[in-house]
C-alpha atoms as a PDB file:
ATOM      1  CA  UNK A   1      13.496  37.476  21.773  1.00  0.00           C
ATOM      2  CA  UNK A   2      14.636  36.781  25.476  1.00  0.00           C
ATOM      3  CA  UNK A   3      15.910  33.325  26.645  1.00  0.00           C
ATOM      4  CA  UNK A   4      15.810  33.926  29.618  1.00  0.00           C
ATOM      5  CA  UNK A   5      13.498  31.317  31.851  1.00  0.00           C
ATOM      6  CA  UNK A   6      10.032  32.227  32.414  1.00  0.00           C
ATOM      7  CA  UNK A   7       9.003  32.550  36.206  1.00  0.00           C
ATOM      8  CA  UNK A   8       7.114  30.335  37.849  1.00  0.00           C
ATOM      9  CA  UNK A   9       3.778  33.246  38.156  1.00  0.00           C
ATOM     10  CA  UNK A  10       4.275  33.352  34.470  1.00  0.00           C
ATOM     11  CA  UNK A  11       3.925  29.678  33.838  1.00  0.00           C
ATOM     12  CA  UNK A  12       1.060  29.365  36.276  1.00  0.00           C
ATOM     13  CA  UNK A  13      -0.866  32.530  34.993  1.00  0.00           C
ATOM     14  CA  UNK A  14      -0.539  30.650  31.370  1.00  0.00           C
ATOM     15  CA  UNK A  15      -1.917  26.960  32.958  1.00  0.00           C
ATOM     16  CA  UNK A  16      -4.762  29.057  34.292  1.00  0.00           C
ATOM     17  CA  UNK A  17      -6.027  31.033  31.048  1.00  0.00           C
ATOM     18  CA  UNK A  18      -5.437  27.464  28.912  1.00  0.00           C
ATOM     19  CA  UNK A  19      -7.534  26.299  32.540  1.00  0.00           C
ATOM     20  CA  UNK A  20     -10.168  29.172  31.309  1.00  0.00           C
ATOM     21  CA  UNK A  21     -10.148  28.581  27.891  1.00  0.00           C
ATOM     22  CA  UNK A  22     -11.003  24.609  28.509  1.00  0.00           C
ATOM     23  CA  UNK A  23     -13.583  25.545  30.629  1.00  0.00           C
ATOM     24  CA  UNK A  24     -15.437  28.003  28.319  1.00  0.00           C
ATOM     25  CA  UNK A  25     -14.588  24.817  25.472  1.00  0.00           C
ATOM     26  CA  UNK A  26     -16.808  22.425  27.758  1.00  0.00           C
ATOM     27  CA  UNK A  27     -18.983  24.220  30.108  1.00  0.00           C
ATOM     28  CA  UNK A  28     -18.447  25.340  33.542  1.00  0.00           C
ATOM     29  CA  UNK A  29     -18.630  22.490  35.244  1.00  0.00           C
ATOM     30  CA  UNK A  30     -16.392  20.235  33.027  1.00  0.00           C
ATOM     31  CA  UNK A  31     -14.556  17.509  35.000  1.00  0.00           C
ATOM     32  CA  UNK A  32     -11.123  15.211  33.908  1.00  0.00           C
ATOM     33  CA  UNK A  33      -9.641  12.589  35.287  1.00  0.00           C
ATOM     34  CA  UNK A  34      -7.699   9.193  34.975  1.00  0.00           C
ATOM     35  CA  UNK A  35      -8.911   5.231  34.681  1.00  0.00           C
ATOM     36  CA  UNK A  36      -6.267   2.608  34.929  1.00  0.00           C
ATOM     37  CA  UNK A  37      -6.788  -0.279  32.966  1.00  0.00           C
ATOM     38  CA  UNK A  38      -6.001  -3.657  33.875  1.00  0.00           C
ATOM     39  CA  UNK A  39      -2.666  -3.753  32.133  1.00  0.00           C
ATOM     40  CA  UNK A  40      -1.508  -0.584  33.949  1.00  0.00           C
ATOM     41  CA  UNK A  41      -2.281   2.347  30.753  1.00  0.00           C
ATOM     42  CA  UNK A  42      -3.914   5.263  31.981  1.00  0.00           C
ATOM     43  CA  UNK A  43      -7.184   6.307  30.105  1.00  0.00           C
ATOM     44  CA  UNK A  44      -8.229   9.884  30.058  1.00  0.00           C
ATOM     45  CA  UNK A  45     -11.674  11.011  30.445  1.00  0.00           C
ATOM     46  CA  UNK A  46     -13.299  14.689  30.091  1.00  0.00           C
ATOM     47  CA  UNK A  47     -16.831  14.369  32.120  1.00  0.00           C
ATOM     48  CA  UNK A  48     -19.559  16.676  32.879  1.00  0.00           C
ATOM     49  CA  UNK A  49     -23.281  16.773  33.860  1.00  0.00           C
ATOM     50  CA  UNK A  50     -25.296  14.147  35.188  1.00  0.00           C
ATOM     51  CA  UNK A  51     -28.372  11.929  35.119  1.00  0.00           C
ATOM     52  CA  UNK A  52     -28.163   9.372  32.303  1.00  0.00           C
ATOM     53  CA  UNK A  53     -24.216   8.346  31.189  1.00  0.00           C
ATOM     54  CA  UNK A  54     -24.024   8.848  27.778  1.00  0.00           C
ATOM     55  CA  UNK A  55     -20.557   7.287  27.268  1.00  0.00           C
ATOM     56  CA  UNK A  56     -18.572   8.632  23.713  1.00  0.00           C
ATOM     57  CA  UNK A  57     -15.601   6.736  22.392  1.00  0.00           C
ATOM     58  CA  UNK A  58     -13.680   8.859  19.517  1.00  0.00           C
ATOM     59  CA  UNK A  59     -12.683   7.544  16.185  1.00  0.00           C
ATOM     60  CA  UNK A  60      -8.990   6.401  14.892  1.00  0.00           C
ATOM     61  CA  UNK A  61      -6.579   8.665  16.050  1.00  0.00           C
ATOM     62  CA  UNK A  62      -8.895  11.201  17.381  1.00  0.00           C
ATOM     63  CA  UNK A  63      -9.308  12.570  21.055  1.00  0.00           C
ATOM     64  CA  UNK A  64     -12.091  13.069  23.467  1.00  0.00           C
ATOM     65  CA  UNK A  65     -11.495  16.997  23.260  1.00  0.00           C
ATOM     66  CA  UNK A  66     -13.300  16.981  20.024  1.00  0.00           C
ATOM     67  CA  UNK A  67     -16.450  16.176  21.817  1.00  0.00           C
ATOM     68  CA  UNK A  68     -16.415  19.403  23.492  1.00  0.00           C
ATOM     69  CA  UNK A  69     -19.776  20.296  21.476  1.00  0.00           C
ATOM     70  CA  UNK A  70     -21.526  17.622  23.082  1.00  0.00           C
ATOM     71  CA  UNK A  71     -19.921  17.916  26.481  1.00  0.00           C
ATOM     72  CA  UNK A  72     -21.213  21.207  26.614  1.00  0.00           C
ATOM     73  CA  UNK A  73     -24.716  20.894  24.501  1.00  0.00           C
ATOM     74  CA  UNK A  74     -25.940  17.653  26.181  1.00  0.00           C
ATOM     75  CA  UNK A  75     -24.125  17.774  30.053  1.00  0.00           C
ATOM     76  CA  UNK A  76     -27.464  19.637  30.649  1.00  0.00           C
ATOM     77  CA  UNK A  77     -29.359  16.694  30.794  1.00  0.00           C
ATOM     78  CA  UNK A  78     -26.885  13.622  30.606  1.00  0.00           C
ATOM     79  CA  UNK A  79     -23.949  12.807  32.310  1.00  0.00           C
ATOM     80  CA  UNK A  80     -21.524  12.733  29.377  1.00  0.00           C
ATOM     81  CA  UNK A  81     -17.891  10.743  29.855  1.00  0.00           C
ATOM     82  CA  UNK A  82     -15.902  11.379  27.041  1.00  0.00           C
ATOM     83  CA  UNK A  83     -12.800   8.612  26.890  1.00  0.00           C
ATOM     84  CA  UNK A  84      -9.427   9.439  24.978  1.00  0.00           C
ATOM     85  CA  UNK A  85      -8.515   5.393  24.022  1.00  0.00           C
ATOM     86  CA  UNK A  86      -5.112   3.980  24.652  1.00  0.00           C
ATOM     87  CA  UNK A  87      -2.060   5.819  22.786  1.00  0.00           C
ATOM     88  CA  UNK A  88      -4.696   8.944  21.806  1.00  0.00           C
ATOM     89  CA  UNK A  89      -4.584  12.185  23.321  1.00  0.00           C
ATOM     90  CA  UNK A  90      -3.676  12.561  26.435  1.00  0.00           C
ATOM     91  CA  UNK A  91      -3.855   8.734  27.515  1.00  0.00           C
ATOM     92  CA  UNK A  92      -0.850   6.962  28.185  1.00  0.00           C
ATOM     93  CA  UNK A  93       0.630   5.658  25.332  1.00  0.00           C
ATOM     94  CA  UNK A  94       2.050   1.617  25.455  1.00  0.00           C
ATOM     95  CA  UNK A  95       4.155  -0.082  22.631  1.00  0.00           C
ATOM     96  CA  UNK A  96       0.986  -2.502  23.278  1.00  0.00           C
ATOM     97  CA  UNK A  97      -2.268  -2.828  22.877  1.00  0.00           C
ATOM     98  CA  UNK A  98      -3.532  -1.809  19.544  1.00  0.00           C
ATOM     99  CA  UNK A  99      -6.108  -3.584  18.576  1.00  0.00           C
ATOM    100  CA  UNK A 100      -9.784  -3.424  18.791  1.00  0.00           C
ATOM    101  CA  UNK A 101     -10.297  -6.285  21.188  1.00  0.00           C
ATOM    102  CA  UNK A 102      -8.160  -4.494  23.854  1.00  0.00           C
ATOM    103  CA  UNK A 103     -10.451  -1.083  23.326  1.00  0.00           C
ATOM    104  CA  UNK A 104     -13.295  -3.293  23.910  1.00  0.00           C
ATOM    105  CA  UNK A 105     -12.291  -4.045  27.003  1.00  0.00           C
ATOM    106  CA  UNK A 106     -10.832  -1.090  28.112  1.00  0.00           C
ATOM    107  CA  UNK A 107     -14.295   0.423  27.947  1.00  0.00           C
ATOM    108  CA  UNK A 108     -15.959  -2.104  29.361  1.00  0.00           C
ATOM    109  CA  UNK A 109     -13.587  -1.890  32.615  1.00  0.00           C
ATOM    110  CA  UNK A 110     -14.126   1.564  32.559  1.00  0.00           C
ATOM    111  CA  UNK A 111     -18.035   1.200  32.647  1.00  0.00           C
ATOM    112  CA  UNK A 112     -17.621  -1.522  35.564  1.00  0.00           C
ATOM    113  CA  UNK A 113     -15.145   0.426  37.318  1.00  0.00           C
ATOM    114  CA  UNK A 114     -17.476   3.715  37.474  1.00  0.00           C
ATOM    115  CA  UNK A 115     -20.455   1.466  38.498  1.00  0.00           C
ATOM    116  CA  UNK A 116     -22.272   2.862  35.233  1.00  0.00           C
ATOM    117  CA  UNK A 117     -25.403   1.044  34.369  1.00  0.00           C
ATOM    118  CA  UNK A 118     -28.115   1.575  31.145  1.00  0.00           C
ATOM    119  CA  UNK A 119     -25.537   3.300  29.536  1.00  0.00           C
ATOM    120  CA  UNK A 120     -25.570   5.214  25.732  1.00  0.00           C
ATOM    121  CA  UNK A 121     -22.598   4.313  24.480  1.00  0.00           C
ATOM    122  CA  UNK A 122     -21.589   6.402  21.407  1.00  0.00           C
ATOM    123  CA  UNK A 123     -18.772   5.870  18.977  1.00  0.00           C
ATOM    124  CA  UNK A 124     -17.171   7.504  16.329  1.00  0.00           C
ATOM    125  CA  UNK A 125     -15.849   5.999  13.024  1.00  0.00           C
ATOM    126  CA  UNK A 126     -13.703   3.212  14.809  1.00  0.00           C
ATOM    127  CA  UNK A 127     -15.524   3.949  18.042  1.00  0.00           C
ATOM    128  CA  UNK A 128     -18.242   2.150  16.669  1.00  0.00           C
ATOM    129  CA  UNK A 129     -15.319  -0.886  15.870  1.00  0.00           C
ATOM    130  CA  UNK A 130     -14.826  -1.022  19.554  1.00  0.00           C
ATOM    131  CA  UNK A 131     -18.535  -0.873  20.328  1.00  0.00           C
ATOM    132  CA  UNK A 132     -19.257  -3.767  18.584  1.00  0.00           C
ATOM    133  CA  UNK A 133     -15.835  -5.663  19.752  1.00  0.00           C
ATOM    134  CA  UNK A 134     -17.812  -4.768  23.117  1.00  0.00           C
ATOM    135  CA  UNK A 135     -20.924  -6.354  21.601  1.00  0.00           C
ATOM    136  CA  UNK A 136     -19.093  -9.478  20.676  1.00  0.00           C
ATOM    137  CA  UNK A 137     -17.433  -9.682  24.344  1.00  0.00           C
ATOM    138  CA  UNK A 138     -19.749  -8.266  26.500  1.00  0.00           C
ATOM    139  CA  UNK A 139     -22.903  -8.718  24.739  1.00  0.00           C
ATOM    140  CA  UNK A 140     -25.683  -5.834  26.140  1.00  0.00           C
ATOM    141  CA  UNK A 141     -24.081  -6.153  29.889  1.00  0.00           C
ATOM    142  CA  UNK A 142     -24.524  -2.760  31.157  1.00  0.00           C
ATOM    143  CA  UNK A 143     -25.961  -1.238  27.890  1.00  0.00           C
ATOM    144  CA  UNK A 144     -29.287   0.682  27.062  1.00  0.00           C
ATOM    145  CA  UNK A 145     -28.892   2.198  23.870  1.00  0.00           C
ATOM    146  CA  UNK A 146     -25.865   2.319  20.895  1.00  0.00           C
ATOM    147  CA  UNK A 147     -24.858   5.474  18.855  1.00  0.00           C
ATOM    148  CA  UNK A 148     -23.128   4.546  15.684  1.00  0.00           C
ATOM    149  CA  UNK A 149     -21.403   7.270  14.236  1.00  0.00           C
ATOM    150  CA  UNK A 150     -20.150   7.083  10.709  1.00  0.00           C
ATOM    151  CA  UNK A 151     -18.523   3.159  10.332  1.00  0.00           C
ATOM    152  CA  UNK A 152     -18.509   1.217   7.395  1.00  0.00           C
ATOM    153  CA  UNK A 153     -18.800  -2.564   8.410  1.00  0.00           C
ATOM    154  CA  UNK A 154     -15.515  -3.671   7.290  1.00  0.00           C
ATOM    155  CA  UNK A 155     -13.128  -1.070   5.461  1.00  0.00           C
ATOM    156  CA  UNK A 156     -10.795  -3.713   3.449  1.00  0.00           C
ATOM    157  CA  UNK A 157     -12.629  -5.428   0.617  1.00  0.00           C
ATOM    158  CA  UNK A 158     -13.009  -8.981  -0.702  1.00  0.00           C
ATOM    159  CA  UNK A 159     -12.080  -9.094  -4.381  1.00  0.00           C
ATOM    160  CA  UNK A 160     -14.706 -11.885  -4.574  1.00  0.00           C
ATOM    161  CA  UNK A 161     -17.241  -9.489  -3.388  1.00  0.00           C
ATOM    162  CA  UNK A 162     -20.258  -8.385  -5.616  1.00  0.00           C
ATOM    163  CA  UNK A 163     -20.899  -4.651  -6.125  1.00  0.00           C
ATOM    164  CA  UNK A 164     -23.725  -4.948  -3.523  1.00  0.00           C
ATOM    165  CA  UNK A 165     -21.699  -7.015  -1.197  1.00  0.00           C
ATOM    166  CA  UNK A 166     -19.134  -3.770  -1.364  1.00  0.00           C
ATOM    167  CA  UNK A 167     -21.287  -0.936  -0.963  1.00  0.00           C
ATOM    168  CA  UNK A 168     -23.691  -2.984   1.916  1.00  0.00           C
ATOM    169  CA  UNK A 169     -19.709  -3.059   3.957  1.00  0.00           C
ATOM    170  CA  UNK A 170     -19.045   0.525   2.705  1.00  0.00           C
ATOM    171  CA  UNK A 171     -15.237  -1.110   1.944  1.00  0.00           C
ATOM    172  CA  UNK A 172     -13.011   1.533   0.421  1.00  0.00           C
ATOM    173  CA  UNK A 173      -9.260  -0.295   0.771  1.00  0.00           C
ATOM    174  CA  UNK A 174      -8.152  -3.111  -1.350  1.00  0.00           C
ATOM    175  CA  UNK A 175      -4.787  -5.173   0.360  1.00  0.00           C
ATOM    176  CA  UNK A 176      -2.431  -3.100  -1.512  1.00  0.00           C
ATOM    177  CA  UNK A 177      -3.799   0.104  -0.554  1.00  0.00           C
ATOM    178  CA  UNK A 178      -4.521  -0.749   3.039  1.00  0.00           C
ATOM    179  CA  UNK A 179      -0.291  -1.881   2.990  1.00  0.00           C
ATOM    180  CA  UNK A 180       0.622   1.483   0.933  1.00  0.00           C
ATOM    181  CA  UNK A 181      -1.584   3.968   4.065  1.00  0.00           C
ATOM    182  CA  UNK A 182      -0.277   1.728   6.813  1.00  0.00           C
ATOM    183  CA  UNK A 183       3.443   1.745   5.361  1.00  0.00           C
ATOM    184  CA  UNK A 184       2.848   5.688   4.848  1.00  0.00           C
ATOM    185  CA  UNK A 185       1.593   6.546   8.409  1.00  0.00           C
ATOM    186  CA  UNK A 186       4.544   4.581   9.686  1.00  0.00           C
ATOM    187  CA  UNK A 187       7.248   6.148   8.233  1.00  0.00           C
ATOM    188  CA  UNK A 188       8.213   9.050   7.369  1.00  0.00           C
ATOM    189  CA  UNK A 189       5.407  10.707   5.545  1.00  0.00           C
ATOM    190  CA  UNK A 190       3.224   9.468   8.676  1.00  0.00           C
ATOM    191  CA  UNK A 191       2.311  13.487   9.410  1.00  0.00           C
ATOM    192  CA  UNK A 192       2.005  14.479   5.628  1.00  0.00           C
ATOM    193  CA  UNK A 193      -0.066  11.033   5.120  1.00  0.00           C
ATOM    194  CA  UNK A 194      -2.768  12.435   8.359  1.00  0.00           C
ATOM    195  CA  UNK A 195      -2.895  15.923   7.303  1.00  0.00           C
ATOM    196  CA  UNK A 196      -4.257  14.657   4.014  1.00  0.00           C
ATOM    197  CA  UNK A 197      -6.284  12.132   5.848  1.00  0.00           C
ATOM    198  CA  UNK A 198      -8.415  14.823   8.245  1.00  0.00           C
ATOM    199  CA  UNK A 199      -8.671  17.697   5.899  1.00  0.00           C
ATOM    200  CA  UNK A 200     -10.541  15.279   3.854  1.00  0.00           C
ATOM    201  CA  UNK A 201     -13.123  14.537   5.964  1.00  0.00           C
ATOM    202  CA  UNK A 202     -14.528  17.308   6.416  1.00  0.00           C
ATOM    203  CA  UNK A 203     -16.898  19.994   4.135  1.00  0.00           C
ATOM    204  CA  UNK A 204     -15.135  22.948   2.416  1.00  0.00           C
ATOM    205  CA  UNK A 205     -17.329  25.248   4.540  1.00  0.00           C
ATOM    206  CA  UNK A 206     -15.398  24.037   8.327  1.00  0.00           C
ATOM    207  CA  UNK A 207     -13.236  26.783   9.304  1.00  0.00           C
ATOM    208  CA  UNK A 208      -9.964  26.016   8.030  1.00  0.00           C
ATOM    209  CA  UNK A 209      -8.207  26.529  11.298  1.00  0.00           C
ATOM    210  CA  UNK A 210     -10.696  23.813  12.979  1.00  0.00           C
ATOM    211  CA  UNK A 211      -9.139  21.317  10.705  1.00  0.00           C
ATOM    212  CA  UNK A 212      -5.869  22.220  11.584  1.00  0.00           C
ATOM    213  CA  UNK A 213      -6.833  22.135  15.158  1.00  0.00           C
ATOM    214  CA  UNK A 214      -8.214  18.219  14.853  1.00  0.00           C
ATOM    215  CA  UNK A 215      -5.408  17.523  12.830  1.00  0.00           C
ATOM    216  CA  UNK A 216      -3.209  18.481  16.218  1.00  0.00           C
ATOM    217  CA  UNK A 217      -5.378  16.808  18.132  1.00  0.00           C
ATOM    218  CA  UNK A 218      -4.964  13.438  15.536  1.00  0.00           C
ATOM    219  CA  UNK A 219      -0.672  13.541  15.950  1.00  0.00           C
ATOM    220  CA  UNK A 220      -1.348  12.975  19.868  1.00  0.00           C
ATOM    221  CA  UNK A 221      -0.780  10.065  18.873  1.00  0.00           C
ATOM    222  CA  UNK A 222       2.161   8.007  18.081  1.00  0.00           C
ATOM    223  CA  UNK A 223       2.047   7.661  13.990  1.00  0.00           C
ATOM    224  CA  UNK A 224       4.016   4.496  14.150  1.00  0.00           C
ATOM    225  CA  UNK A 225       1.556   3.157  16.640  1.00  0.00           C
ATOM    226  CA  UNK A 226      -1.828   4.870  14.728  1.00  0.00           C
ATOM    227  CA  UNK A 227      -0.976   2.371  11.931  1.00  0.00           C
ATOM    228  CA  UNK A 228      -0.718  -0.173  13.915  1.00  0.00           C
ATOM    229  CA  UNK A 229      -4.511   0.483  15.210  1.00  0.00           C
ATOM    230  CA  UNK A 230      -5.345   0.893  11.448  1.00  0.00           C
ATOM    231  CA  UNK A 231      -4.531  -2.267  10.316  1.00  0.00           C
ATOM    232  CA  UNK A 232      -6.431  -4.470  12.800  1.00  0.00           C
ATOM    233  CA  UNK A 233      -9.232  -1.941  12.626  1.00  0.00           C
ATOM    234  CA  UNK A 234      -9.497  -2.051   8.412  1.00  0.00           C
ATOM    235  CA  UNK A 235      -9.095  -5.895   8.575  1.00  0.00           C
ATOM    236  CA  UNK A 236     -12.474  -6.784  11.278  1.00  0.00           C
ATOM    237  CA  UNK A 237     -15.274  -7.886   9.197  1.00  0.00           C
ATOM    238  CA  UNK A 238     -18.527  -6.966  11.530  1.00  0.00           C
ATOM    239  CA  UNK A 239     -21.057  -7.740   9.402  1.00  0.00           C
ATOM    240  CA  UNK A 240     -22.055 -11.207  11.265  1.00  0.00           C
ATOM    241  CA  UNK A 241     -22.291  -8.970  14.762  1.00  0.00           C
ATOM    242  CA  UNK A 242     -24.337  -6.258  13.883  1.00  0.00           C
ATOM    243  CA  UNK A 243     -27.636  -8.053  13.417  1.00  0.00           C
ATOM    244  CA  UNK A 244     -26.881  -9.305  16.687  1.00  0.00           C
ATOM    245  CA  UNK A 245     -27.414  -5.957  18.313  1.00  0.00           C
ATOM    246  CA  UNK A 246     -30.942  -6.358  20.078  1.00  0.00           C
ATOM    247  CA  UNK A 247     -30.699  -2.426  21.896  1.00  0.00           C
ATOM    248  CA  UNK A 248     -32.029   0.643  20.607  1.00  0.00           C
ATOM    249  CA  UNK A 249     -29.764   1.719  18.323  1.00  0.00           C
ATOM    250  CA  UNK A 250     -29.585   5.170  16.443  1.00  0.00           C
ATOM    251  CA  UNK A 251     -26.926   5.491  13.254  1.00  0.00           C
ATOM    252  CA  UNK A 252     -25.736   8.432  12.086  1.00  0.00           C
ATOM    253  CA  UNK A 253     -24.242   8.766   8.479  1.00  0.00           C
ATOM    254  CA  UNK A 254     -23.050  12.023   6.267  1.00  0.00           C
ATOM    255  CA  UNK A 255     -23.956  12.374   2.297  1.00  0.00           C
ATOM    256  CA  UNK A 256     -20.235  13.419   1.793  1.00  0.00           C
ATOM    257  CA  UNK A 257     -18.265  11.339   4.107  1.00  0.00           C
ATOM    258  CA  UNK A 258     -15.796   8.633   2.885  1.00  0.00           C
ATOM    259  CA  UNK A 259     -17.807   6.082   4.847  1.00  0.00           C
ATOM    260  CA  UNK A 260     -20.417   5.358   2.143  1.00  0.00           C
ATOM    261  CA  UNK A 261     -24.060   6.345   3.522  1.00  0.00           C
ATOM    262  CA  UNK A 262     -25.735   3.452   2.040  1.00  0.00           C
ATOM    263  CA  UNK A 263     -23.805   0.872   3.944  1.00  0.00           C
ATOM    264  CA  UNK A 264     -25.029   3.002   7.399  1.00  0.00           C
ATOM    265  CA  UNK A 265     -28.528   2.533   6.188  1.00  0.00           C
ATOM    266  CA  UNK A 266     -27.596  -1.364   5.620  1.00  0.00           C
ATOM    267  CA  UNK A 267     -26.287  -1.323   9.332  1.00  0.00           C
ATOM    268  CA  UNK A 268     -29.799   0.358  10.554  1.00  0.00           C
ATOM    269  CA  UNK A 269     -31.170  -2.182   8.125  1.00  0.00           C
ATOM    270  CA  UNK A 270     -29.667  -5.268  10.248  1.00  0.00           C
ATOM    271  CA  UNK A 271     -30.825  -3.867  13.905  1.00  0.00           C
ATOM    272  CA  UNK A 272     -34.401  -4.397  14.023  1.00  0.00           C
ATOM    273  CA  UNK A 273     -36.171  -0.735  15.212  1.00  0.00           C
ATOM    274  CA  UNK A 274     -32.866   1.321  14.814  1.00  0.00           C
ATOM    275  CA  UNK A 275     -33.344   5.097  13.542  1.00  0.00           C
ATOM    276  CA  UNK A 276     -31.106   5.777  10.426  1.00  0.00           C
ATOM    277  CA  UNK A 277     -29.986   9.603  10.202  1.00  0.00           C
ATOM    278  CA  UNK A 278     -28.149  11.221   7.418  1.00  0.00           C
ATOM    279  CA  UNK A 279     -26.993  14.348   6.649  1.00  0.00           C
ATOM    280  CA  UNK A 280     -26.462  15.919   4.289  1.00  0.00           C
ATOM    281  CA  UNK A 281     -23.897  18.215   2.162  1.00  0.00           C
ATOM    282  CA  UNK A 282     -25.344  21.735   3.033  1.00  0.00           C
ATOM    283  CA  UNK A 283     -26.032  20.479   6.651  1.00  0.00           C
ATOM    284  CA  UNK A 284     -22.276  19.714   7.524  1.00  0.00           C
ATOM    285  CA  UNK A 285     -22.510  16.057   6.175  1.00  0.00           C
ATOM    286  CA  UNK A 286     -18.692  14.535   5.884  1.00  0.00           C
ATOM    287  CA  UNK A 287     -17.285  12.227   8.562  1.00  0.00           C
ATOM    288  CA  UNK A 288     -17.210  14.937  11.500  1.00  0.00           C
ATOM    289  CA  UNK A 289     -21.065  16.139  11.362  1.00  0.00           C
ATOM    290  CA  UNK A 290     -20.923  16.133  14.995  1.00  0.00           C
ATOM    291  CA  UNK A 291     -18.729  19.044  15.140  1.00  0.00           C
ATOM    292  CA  UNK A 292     -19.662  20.630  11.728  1.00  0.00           C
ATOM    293  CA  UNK A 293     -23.618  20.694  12.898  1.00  0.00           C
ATOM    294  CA  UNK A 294     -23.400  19.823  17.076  1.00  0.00           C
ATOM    295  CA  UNK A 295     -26.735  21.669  16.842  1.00  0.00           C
ATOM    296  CA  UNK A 296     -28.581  19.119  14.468  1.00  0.00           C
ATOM    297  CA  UNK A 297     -26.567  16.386  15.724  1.00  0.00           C
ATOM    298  CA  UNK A 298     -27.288  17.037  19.687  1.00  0.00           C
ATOM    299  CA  UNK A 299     -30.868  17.481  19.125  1.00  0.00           C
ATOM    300  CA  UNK A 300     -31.189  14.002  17.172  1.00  0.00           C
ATOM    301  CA  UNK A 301     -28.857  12.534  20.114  1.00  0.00           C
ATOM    302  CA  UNK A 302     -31.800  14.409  22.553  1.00  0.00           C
ATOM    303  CA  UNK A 303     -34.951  12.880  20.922  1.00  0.00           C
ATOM    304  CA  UNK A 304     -33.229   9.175  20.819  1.00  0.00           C
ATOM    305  CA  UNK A 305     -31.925   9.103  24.345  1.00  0.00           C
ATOM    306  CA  UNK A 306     -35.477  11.084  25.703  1.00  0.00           C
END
């Protein structure tokens, strides 16, 4: 193989076919840019469409990029502002920061900055941790409706806990476990530990090189600073916020997931007039039914945002 340097009409000619590709990923029209937060990080943000903002916040670890169904599925009626958080994909990455509280507030400057008003904000998994930090901080300011995607209530149980108290939370770490993943994704099994992570959540039918792809997209970020995030996020209890949530609200839960589906019908339970959606097994229902079944999922997200 030659070692020789590649010339400069080489390396543009591959920037604009990975240009093409990303386009025909989100649609035409697909837009990205930068937000800098009050603490000087740089967010990334993938945008298209407009109309109403639908606003989408990614889970632990994950990117924006995965998304791209509903970028390009809903940018036809919405304007939809996908946001890679601190440290994930291609946002800057800080030794600080890590917490839930902070990604609160990074998307609520990000809101105010871009003059966004009666908002959808979505989340995924910890996205909706940071929604309802948001909730807690912010209260409804600049809100209209809430998509909660897949979240237990609080992932670290209480060995004092009933068995209803458990499944109502949807806990699935004890404190020696939630030590033994942290420790793992820290060190030096941190890539091994993710891999087993992602491939895990999702159904046996997903494309096997899909999973590899999220799993590429999931070691964007730092492992050392991912378990950092994943302590703070397994160790907020948001049970005493979400009955506090007075917005539309639509929660969206998967038969197969890890997040227990009962505890996202006790989290429509606690919002009075939320819609409770779950899918199931044969209809791409594990933790990432928004990419295994965008067609299912961006209909429901359709008929709940009108």
């Amino acid at each position: 193989m030659s070692t020789k340097p590649r010339s400069s009409w080489f390396t543009a000619a591959l920037l604009l076919a990975a240009a093409c590709l990303a386009n025909t990923a989100f649609g035409a029209d697909t837009r990205e840019g930068y937000f800098t937060t009050n603490d000087g990080t740089r967010l990334h943000y993938i945008e298209a469409g407009s109309g109403k903002a639908l606003v989408m916040i990614p889970g632990w670890s994950q990117t924006a990029a995965q998304f791209r169904d509903q970028i390009a599925g809903l940018s036809d009626r919405y304007r939809v502002i996908a946001i890679d958080m601190r440290g994930h994909g291609e946002s800057d990455k800080p030794e600080h920061g890590y917490r839930i509280q902070r990604l609160s507030a990074d998307v609520h400057e990000f809101i105010v900055a871009n003059r966004l008003t009666n908002v959808t904000l979505a989340g995924h998994s910890m996205g909706c941790s940071v929604i309802w930090g948001y909730w807690e901080l912010f209260g409804r300011d600049r809100l209209a409706k809430l998509i909660l995607i897949d979240q237990m209530p609080m992932i670290t149980m209480n060995p004092v806990w009933s068995d209803q108290e458990k499944e109502n939370a949807g806990a699935i770490l004890d404190k020696e476990s939630l030590y033994s993943v942290t420790n793992a994704l820290a060190g030096a099994e941190g890539v091994k530990t993710t891999e087993g992570f992602i491939t895990g959540m999702f159904t046996k039918q997903y494309p096997r090189e899909q999973v590899a792809w999220v799993i590429e997209q999931n070691l964007k970020m730092p492992r050392a600073y991912a378990a950092r995030l994943l302590y703070d996020h397994a160790t907020n209890d948001w049970r005493d916020v979400i009955p506090r949530i007075n917005i539309p609200t639509l929660v969206v839960g998967a038969k197969t997931s890890l997040v227990g589906w009962k505890s996202q019908v006790w989290v429509g339970s606690q919002i009075p007039g939320s819609r409770v959606e779950i899918f199931e097994e044969d209809e791409g229902g594990n933790h990432f039914m928004f990419m295994e079944n965008p067609e299912k999922f961006n209909r429901i997200v359709k008929e709940f945002m009108g």
